[in-house]
PDB file of N, CA and C in Angstrom:
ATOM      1  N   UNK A   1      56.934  -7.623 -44.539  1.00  0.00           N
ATOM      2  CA  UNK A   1      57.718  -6.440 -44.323  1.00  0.00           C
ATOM      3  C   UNK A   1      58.965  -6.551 -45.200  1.00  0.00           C
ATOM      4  N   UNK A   2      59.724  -5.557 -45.445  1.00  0.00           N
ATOM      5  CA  UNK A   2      60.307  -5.309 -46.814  1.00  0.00           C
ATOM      6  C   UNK A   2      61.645  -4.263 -46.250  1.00  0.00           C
ATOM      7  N   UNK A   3      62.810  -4.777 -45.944  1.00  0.00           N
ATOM      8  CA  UNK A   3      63.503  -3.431 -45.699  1.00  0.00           C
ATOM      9  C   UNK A   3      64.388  -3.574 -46.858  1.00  0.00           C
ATOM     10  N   UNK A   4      65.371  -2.737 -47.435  1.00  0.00           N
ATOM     11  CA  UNK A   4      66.064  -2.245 -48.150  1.00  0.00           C
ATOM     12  C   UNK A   4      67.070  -1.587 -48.016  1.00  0.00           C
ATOM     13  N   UNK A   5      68.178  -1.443 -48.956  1.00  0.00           N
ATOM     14  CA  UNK A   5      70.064  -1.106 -48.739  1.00  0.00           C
ATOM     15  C   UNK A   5      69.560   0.759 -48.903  1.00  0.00           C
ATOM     16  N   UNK A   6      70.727   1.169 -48.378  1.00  0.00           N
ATOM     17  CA  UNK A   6      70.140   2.764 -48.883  1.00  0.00           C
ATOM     18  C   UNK A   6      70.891   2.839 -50.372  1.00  0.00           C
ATOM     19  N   UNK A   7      70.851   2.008 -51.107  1.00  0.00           N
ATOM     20  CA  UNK A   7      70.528   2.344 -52.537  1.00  0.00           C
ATOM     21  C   UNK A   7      69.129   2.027 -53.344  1.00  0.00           C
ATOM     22  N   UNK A   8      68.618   1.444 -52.647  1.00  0.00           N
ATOM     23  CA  UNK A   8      66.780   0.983 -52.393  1.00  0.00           C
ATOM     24  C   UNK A   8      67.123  -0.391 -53.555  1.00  0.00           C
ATOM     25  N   UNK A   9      67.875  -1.424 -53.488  1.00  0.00           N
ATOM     26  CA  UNK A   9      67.479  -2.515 -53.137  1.00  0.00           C
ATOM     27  C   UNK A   9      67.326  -3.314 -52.308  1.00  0.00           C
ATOM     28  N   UNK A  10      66.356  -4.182 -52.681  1.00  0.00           N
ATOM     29  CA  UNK A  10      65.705  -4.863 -51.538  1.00  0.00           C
ATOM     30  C   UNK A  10      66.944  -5.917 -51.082  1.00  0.00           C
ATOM     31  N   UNK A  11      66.949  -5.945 -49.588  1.00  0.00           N
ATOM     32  CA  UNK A  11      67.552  -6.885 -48.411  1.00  0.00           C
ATOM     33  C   UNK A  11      67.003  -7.741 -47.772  1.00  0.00           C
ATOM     34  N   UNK A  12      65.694  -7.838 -47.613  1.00  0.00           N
ATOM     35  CA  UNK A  12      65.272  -8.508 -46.598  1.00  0.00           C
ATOM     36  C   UNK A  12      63.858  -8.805 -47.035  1.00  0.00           C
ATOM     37  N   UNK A  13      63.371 -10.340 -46.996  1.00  0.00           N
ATOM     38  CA  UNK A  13      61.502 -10.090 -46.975  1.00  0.00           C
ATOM     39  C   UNK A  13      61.125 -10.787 -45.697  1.00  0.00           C
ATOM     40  N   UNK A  14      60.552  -9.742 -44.865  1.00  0.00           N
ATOM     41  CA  UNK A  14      60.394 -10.467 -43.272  1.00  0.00           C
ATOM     42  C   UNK A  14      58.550 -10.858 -43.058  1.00  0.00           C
ATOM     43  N   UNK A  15      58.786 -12.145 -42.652  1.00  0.00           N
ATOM     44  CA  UNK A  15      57.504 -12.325 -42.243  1.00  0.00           C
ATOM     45  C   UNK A  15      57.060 -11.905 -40.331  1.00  0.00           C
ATOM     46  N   UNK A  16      56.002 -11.380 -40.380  1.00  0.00           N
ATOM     47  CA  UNK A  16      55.750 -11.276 -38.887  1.00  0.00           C
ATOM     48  C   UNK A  16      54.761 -12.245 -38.355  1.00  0.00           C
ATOM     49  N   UNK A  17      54.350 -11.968 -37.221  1.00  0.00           N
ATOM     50  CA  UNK A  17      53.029 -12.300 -36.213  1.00  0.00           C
ATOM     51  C   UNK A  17      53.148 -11.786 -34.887  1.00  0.00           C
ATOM     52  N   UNK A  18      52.268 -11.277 -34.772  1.00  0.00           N
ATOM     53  CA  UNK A  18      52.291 -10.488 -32.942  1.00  0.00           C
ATOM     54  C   UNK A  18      53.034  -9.638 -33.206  1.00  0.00           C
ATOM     55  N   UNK A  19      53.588  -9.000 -33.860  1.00  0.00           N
ATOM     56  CA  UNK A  19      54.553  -8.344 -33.316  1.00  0.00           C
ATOM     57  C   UNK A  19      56.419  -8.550 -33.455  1.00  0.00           C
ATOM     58  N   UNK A  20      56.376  -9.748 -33.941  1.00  0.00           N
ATOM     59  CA  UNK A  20      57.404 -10.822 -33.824  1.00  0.00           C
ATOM     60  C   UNK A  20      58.143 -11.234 -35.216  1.00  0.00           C
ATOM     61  N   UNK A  21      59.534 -10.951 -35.499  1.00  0.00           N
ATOM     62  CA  UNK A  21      59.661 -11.854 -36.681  1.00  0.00           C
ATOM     63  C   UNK A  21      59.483 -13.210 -36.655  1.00  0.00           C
ATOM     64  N   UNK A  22      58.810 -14.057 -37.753  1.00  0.00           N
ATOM     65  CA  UNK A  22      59.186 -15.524 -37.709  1.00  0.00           C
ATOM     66  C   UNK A  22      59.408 -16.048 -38.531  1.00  0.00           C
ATOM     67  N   UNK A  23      59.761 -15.182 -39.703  1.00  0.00           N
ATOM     68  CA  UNK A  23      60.732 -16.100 -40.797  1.00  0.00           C
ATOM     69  C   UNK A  23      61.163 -14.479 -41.449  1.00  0.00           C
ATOM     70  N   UNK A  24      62.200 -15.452 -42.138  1.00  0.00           N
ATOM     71  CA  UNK A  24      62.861 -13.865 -43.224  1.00  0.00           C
ATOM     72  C   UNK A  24      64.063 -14.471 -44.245  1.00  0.00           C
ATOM     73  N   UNK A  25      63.660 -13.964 -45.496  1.00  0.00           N
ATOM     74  CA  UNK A  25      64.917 -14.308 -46.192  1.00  0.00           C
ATOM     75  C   UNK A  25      65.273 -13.195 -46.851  1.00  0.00           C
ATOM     76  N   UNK A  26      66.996 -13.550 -46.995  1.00  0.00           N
ATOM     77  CA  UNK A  26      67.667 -12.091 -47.615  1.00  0.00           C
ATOM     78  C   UNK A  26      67.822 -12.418 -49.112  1.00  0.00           C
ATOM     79  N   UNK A  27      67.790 -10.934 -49.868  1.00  0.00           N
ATOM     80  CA  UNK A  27      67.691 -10.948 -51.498  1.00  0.00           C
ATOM     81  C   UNK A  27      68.229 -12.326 -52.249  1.00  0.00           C
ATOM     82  N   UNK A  28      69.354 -12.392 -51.635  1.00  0.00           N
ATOM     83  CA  UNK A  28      70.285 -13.645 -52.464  1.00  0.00           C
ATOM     84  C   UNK A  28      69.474 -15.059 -52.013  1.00  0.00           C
ATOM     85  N   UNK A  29      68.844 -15.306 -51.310  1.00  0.00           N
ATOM     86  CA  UNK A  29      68.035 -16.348 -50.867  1.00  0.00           C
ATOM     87  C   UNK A  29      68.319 -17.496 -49.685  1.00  0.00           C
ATOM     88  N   UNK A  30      69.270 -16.252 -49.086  1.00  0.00           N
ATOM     89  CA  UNK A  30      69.783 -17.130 -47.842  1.00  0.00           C
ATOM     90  C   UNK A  30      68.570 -16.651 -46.741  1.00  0.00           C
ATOM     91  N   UNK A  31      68.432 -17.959 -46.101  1.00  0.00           N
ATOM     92  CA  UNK A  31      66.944 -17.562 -45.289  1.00  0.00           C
ATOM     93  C   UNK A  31      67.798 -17.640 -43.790  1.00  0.00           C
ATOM     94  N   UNK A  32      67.644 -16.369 -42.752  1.00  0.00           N
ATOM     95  CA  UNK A  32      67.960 -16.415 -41.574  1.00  0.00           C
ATOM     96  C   UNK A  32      67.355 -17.666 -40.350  1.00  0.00           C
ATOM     97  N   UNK A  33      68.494 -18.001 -39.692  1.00  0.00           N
ATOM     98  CA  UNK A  33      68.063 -19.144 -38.688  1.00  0.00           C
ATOM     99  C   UNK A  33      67.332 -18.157 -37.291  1.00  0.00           C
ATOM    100  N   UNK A  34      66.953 -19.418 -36.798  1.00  0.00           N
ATOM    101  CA  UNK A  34      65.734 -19.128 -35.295  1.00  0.00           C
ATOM    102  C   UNK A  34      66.695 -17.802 -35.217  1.00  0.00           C
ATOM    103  N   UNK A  35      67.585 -18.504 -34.637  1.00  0.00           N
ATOM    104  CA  UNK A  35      68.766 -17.274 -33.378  1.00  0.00           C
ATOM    105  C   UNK A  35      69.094 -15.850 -34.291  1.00  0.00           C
ATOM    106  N   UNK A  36      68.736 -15.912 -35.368  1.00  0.00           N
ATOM    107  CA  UNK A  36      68.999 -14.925 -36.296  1.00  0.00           C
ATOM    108  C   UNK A  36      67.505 -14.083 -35.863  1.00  0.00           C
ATOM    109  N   UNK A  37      67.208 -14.420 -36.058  1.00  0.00           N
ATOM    110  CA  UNK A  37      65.388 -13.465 -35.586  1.00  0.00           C
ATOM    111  C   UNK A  37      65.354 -13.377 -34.848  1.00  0.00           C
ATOM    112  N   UNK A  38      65.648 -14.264 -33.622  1.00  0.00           N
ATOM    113  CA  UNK A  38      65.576 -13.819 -31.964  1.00  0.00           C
ATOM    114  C   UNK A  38      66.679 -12.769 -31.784  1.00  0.00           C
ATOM    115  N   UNK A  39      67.667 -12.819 -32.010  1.00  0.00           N
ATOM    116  CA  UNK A  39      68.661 -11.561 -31.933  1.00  0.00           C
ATOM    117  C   UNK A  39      67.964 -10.598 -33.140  1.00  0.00           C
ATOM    118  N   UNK A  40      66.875 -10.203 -34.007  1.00  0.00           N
ATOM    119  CA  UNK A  40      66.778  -8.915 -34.710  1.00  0.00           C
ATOM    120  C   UNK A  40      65.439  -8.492 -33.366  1.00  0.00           C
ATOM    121  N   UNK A  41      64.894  -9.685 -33.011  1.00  0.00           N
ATOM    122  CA  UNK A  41      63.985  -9.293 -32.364  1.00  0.00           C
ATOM    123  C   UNK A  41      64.022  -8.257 -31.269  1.00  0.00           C
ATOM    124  N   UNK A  42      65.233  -8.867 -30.824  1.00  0.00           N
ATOM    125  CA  UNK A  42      65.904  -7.955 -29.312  1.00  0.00           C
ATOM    126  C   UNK A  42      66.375  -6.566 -29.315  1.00  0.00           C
ATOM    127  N   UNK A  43      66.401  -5.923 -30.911  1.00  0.00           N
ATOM    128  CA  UNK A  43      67.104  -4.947 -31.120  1.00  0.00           C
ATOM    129  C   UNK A  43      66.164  -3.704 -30.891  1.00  0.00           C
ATOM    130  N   UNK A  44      66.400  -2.604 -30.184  1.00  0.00           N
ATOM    131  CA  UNK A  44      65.306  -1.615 -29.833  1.00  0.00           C
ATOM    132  C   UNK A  44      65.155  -0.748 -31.443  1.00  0.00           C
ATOM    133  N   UNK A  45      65.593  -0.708 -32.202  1.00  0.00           N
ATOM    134  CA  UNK A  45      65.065   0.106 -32.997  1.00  0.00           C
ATOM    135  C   UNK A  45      65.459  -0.388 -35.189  1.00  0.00           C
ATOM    136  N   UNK A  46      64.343   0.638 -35.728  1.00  0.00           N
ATOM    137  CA  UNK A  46      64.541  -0.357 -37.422  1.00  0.00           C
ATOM    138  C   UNK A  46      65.994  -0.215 -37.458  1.00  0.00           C
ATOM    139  N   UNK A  47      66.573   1.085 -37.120  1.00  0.00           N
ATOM    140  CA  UNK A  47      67.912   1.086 -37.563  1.00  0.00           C
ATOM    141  C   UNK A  47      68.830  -0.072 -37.082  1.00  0.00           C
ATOM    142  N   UNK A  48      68.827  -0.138 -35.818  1.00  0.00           N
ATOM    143  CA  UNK A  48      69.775  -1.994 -35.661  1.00  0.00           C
ATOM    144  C   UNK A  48      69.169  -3.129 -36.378  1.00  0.00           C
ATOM    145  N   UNK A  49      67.685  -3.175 -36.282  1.00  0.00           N
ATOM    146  CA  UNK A  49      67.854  -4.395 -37.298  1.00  0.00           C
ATOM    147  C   UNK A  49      68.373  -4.560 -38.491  1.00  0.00           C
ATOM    148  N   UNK A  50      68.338  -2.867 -39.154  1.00  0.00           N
ATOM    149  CA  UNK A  50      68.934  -3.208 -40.502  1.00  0.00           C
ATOM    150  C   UNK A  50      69.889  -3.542 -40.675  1.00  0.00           C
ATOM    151  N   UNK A  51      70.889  -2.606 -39.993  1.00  0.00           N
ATOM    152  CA  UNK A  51      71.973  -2.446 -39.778  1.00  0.00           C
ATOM    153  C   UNK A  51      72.823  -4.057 -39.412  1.00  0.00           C
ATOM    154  N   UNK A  52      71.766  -4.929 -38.845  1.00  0.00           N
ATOM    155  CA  UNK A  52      72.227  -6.534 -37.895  1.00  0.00           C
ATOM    156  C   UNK A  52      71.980  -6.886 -39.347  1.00  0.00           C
ATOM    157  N   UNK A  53      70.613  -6.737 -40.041  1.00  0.00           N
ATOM    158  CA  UNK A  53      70.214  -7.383 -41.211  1.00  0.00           C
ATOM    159  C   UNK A  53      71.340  -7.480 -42.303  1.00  0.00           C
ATOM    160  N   UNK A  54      72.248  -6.372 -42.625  1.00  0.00           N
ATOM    161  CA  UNK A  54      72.850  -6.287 -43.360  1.00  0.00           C
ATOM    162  C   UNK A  54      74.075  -6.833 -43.212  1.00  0.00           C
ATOM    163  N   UNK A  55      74.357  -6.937 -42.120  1.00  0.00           N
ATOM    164  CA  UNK A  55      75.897  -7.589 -41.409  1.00  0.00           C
ATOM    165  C   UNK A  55      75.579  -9.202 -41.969  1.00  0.00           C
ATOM    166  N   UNK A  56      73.996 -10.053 -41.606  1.00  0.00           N
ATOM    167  CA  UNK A  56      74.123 -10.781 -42.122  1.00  0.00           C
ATOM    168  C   UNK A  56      73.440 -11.390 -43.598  1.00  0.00           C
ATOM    169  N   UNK A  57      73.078 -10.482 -44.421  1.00  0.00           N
ATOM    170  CA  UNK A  57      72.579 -11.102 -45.446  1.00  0.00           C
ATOM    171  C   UNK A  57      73.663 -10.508 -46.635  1.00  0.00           C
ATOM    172  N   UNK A  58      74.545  -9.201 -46.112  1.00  0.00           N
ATOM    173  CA  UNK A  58      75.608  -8.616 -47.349  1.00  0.00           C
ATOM    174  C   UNK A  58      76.836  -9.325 -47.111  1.00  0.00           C
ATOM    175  N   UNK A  59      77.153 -10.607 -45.781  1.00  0.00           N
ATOM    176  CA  UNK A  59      78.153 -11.435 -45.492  1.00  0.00           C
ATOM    177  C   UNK A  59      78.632 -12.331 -46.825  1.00  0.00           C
ATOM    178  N   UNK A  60      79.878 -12.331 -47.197  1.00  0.00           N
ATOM    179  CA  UNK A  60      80.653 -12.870 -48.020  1.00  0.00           C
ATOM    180  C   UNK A  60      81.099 -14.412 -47.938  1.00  0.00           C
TER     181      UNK A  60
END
């Protein structure tokens, strides 16, 4: 899975299973920890994950 900035570069390459993220790394090649996926997991909709996604992969 593949989300993207709304300038359509890519942010995120997420791996799934079940249903579930279980790995993901952001463009720059920082790869999110467990607690990082368990908190996108929890989020009811794409827009918070991106939105979580971007808080942490556009972090300075």
């Amino acid at each position: 899975m593949r989300f993207y900035t709304e300038d359509k570069k890519l942010l995120t390459l997420i791996k799934t299973q079940g249903g579930k993220f279980i790995s993901a790394k952001c463009f720059n090649d920082k790869a999110l920890t467990n607690k990082d996926l368990e908190e996108t997991d929890k989020l009811k909709s794409i827009s918070q994950a991106i939105k979580y996604l971007q808080e942490i992969c556009l972090k300075k």
